[in-house]
PDB file of N, CA and C in Angstrom:
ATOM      1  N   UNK A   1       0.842  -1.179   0.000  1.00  0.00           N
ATOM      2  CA  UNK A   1       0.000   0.000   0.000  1.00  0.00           C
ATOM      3  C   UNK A   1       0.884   1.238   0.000  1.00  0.00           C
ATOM      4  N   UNK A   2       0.531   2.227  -0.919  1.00  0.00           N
ATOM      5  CA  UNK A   2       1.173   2.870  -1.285  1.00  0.00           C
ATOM      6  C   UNK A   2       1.365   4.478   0.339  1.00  0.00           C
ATOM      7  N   UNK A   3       0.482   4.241   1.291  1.00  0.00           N
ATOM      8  CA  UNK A   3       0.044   5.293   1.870  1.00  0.00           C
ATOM      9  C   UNK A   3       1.425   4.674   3.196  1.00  0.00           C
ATOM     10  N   UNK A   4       1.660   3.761   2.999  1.00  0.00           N
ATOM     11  CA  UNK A   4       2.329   2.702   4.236  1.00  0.00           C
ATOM     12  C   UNK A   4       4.462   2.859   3.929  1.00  0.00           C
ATOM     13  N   UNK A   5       3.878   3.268   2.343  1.00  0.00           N
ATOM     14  CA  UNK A   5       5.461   3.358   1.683  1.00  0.00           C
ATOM     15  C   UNK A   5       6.687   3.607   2.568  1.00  0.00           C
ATOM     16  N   UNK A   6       6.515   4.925   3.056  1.00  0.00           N
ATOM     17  CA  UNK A   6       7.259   6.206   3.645  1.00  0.00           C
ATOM     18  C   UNK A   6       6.390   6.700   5.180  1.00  0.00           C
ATOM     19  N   UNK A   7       7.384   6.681   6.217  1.00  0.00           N
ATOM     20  CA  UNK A   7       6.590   7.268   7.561  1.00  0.00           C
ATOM     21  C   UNK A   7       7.046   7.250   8.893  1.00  0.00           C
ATOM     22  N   UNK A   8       6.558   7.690   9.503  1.00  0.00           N
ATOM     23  CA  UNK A   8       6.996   7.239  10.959  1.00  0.00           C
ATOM     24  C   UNK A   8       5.942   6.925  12.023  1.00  0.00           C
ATOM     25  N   UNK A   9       6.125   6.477  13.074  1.00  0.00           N
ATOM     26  CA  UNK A   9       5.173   5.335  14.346  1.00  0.00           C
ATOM     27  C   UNK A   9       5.684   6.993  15.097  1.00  0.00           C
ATOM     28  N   UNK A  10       4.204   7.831  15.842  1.00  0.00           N
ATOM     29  CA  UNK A  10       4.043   8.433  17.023  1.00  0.00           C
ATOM     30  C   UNK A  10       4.004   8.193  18.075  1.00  0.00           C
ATOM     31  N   UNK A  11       4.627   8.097  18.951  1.00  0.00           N
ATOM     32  CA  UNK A  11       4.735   7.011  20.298  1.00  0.00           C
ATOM     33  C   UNK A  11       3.703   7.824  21.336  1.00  0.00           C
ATOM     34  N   UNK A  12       2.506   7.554  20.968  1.00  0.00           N
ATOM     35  CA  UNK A  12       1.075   7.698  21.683  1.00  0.00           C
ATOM     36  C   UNK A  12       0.388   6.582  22.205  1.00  0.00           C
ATOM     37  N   UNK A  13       0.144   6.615  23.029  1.00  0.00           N
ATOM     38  CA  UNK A  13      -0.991   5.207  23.382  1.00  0.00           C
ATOM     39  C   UNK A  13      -0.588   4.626  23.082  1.00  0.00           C
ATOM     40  N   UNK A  14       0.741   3.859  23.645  1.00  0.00           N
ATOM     41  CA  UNK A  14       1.618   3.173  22.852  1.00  0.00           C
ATOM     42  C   UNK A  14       1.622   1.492  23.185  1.00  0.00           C
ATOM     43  N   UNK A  15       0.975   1.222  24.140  1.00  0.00           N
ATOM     44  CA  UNK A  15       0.655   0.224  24.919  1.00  0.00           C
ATOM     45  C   UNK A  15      -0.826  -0.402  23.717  1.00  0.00           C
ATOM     46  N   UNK A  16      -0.669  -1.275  23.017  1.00  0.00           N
ATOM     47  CA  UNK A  16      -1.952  -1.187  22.396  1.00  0.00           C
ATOM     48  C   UNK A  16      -3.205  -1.937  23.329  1.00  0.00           C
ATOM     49  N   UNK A  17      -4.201  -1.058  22.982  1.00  0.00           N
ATOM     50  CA  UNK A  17      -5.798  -1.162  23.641  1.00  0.00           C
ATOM     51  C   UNK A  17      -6.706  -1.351  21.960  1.00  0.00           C
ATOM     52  N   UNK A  18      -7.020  -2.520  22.143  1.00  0.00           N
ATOM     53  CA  UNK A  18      -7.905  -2.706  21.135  1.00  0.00           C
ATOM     54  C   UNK A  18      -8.877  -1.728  20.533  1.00  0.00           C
ATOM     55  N   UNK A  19      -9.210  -1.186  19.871  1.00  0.00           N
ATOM     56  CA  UNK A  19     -10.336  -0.479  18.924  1.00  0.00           C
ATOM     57  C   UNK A  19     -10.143   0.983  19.679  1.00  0.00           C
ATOM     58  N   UNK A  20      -8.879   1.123  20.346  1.00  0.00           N
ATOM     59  CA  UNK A  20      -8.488   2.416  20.782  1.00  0.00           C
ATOM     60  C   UNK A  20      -7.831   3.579  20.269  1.00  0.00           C
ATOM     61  N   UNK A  21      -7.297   3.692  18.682  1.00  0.00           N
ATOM     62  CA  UNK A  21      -7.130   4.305  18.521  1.00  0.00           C
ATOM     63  C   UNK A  21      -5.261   4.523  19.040  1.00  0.00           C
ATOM     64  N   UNK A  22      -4.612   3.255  19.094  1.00  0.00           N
ATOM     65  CA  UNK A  22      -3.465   3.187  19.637  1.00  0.00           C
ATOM     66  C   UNK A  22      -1.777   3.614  19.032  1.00  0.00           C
ATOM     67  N   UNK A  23      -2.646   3.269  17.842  1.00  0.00           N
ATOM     68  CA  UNK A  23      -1.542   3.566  16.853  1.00  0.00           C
ATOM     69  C   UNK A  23      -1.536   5.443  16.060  1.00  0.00           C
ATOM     70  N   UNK A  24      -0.691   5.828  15.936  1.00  0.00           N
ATOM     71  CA  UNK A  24      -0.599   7.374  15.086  1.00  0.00           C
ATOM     72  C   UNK A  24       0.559   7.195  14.344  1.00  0.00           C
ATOM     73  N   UNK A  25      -0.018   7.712  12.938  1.00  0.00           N
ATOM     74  CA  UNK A  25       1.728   7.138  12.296  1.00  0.00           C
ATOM     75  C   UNK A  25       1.244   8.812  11.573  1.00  0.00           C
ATOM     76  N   UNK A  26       2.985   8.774  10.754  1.00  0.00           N
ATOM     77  CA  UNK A  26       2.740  10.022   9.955  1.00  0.00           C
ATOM     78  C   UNK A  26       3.091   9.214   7.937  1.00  0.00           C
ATOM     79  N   UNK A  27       2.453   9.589   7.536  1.00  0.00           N
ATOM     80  CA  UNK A  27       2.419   8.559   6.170  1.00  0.00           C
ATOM     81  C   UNK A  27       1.807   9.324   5.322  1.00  0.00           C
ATOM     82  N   UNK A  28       2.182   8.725   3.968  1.00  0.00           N
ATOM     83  CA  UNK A  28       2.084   9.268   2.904  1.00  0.00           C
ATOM     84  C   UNK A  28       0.392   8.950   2.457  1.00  0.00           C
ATOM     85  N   UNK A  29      -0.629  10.352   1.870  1.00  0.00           N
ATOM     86  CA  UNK A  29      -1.879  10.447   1.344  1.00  0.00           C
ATOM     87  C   UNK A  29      -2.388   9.205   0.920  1.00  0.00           C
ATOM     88  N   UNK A  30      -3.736   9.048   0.535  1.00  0.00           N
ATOM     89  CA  UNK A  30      -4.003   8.213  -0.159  1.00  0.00           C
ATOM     90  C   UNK A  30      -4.341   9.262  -1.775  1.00  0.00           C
ATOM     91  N   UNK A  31      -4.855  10.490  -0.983  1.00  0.00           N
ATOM     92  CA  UNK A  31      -4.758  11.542  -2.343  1.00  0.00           C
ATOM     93  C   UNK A  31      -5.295  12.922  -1.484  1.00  0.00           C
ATOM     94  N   UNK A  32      -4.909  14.016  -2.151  1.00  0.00           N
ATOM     95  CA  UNK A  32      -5.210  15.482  -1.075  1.00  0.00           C
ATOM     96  C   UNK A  32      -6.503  15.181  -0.842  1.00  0.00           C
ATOM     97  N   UNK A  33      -6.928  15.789   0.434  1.00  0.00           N
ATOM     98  CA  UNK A  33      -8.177  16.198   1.174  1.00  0.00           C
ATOM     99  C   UNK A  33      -8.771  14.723   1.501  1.00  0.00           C
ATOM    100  N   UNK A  34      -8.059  13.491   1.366  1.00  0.00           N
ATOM    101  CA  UNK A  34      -8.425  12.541   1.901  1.00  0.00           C
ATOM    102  C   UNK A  34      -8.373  12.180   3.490  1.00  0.00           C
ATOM    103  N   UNK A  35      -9.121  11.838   4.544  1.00  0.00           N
ATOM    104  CA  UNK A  35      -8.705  12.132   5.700  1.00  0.00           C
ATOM    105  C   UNK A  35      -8.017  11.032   6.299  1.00  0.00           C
ATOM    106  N   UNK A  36      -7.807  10.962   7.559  1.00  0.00           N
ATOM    107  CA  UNK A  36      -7.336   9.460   8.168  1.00  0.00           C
ATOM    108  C   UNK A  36      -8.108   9.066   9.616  1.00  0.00           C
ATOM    109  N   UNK A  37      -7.735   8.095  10.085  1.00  0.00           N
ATOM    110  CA  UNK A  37      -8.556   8.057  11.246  1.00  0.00           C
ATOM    111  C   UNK A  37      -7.535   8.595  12.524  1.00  0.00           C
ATOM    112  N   UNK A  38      -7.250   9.538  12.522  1.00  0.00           N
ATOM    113  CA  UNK A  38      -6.019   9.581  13.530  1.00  0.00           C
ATOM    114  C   UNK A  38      -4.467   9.979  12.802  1.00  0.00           C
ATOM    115  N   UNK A  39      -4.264   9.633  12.215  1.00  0.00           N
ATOM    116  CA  UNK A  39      -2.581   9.915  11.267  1.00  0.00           C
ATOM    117  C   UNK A  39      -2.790  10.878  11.001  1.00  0.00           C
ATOM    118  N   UNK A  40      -1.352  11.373  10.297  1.00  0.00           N
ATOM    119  CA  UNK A  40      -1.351  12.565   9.839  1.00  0.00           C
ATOM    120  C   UNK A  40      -0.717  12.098   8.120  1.00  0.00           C
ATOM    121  N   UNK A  41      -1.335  12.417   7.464  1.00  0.00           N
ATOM    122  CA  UNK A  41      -1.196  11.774   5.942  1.00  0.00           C
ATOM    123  C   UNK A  41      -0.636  13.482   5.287  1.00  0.00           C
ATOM    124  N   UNK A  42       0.366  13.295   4.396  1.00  0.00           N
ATOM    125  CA  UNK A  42       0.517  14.006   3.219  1.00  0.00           C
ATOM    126  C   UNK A  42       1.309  13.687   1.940  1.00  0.00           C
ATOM    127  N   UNK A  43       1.424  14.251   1.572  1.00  0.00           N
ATOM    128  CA  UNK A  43       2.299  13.900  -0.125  1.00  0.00           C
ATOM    129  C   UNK A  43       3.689  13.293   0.426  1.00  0.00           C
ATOM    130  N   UNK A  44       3.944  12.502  -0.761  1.00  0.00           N
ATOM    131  CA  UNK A  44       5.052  11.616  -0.741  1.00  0.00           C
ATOM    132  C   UNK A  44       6.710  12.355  -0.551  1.00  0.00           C
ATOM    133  N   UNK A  45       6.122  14.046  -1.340  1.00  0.00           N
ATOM    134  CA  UNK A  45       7.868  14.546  -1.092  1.00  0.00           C
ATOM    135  C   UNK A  45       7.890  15.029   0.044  1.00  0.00           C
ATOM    136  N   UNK A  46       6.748  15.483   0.785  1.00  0.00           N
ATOM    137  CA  UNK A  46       6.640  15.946   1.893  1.00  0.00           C
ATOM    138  C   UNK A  46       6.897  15.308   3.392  1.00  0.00           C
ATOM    139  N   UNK A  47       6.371  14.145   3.033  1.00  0.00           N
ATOM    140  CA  UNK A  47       7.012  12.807   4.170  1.00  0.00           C
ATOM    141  C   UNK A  47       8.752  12.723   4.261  1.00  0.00           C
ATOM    142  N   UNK A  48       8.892  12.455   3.042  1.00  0.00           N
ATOM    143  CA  UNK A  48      10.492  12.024   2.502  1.00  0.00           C
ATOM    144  C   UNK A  48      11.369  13.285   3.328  1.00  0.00           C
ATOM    145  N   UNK A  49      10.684  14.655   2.739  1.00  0.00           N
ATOM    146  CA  UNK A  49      11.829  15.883   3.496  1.00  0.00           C
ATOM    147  C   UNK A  49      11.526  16.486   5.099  1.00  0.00           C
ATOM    148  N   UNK A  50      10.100  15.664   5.630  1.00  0.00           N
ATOM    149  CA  UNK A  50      10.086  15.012   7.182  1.00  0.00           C
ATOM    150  C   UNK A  50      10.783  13.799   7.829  1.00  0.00           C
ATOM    151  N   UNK A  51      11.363  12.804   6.779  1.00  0.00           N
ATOM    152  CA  UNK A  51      12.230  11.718   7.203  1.00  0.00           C
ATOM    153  C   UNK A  51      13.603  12.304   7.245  1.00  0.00           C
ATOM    154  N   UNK A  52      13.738  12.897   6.465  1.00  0.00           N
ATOM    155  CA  UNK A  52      15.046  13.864   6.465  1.00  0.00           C
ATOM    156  C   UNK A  52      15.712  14.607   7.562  1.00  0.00           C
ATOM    157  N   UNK A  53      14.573  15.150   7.943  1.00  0.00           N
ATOM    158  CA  UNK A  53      14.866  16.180   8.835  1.00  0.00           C
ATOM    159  C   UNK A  53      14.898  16.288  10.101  1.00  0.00           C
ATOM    160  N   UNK A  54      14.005  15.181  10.393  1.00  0.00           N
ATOM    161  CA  UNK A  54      13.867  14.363  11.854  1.00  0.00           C
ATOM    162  C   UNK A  54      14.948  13.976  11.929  1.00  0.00           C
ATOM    163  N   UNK A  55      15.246  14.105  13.725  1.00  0.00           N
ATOM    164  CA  UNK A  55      16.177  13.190  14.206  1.00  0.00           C
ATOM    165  C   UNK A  55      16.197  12.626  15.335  1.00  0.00           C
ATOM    166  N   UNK A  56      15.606  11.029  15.327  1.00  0.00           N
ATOM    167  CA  UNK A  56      14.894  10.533  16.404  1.00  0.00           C
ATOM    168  C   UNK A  56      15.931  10.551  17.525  1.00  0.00           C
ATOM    169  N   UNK A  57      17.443  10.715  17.392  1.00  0.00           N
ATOM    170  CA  UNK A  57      18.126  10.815  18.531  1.00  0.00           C
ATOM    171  C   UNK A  57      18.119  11.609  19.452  1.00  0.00           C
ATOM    172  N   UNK A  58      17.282  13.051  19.278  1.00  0.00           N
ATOM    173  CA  UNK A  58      17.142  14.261  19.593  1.00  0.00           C
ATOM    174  C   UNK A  58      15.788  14.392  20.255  1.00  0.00           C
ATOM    175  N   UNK A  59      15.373  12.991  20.135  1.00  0.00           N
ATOM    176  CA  UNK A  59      13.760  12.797  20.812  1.00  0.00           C
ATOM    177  C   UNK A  59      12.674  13.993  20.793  1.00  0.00           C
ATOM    178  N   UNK A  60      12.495  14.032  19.152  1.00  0.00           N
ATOM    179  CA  UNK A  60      11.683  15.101  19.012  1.00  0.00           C
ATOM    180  C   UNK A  60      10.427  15.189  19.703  1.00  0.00           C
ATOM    181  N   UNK A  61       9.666  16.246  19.547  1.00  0.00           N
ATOM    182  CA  UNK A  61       8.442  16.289  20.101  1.00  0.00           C
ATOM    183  C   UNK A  61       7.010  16.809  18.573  1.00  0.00           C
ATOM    184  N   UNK A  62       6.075  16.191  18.618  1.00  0.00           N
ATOM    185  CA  UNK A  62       5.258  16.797  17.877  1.00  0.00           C
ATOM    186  C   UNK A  62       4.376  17.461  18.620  1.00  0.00           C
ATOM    187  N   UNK A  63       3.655  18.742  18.018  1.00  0.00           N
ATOM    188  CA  UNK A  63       2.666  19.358  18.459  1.00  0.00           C
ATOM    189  C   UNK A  63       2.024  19.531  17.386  1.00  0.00           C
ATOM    190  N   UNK A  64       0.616  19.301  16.995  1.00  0.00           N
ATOM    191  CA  UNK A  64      -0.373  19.180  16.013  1.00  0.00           C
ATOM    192  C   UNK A  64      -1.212  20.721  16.517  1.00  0.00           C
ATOM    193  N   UNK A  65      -1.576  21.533  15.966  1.00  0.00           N
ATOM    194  CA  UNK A  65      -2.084  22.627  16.324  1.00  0.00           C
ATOM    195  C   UNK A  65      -3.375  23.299  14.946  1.00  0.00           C
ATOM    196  N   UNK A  66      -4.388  23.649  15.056  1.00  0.00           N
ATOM    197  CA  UNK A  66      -4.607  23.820  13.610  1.00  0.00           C
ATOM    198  C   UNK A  66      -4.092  25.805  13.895  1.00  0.00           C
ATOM    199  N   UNK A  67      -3.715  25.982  12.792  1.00  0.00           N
ATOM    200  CA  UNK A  67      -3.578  27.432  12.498  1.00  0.00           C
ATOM    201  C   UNK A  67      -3.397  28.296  13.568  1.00  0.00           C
ATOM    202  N   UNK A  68      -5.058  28.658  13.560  1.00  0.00           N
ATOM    203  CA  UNK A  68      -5.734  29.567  14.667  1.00  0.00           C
ATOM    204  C   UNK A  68      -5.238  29.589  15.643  1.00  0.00           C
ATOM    205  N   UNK A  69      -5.222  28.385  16.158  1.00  0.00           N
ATOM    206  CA  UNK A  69      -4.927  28.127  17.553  1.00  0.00           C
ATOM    207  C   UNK A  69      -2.958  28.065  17.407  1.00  0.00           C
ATOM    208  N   UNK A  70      -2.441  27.669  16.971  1.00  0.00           N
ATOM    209  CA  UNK A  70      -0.646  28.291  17.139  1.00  0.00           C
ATOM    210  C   UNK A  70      -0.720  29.105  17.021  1.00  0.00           C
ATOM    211  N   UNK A  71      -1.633  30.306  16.096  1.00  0.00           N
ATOM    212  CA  UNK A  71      -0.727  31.645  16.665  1.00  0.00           C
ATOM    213  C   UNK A  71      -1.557  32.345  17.869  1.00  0.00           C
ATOM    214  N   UNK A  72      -2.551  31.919  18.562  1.00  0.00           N
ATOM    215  CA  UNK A  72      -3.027  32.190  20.081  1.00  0.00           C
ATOM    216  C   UNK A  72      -2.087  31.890  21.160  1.00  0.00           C
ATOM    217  N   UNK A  73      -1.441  30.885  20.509  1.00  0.00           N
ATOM    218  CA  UNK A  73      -0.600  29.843  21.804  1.00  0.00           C
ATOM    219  C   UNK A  73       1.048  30.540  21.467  1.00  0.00           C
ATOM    220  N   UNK A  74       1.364  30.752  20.106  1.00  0.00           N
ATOM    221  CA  UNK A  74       3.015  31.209  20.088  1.00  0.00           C
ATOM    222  C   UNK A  74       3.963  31.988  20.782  1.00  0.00           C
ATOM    223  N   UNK A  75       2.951  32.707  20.740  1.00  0.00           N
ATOM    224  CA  UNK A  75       3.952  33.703  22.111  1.00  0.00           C
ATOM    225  C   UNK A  75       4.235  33.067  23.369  1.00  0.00           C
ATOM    226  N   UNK A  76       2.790  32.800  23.701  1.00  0.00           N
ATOM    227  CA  UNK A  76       2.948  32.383  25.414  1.00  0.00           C
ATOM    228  C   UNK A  76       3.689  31.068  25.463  1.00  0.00           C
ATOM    229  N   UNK A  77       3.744  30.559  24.711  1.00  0.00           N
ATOM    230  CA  UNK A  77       4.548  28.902  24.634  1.00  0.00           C
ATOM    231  C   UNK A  77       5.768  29.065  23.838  1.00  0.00           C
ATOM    232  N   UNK A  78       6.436  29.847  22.892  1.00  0.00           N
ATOM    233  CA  UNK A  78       7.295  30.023  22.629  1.00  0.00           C
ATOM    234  C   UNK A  78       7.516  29.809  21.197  1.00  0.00           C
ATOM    235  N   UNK A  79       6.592  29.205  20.676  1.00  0.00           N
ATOM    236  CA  UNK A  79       6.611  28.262  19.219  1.00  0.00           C
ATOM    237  C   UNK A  79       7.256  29.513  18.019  1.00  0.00           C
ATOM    238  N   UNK A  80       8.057  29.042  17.217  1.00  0.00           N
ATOM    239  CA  UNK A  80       8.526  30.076  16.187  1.00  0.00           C
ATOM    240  C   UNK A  80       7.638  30.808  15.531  1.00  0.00           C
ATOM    241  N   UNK A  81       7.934  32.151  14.822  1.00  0.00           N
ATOM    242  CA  UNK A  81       6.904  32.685  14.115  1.00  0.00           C
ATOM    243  C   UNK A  81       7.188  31.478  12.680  1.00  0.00           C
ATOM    244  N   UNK A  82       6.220  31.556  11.881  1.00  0.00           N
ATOM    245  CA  UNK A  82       5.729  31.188  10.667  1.00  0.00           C
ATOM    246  C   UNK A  82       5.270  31.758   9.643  1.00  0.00           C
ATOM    247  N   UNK A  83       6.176  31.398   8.657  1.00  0.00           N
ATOM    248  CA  UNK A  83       5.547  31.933   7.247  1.00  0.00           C
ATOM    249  C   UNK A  83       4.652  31.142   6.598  1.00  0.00           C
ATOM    250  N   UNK A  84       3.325  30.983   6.478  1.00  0.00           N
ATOM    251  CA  UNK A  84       2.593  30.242   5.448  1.00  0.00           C
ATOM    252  C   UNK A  84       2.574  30.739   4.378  1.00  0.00           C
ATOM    253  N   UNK A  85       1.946  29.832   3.285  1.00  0.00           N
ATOM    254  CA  UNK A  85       1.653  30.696   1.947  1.00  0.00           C
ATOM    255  C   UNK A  85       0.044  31.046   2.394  1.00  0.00           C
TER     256      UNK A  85
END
């Protein structure tokens, strides 16, 4: 499966609990605006220059935020400014 190609395992609920929602991976679309149940899905070059750039030795952290809400939270939490298009 092509969505399974390229990715990484979120170490959430990591203990698996059946029909819980245990697993979070980050992986490649099945196609834009397609959703997931939990993952975070996008394009294939976009995964690839997130495998890149990660460095699990450095025990990253993710924070999922939509928009709105990072730039409410940036200041007071520290998060970088951002350029979107």
């Amino acid at each position: 499966m092509l969505s399974y190609m390229n990715g990484f395992f979120v170490n959430h609920n990591s203990l698996p609990v059946k029909n819980a929602g245990s697993c979070v991976f980050f992986h490649i679309w099945r196609a834009p605006g397609k959703y997931t149940l939990g993952c975070t899905a996008m394009s294939k070059n976009n995964i690839q220059d997130l495998l890149y750039w990660i460095d699990p030795i450095k025990k990253p952290l993710i924070i999922q935020y939509v928009i709105s809400d990072y730039e409410i939270l940036r200041k007071s939490m520290e998060f970088p400014d951002i350029d979107l298009p």
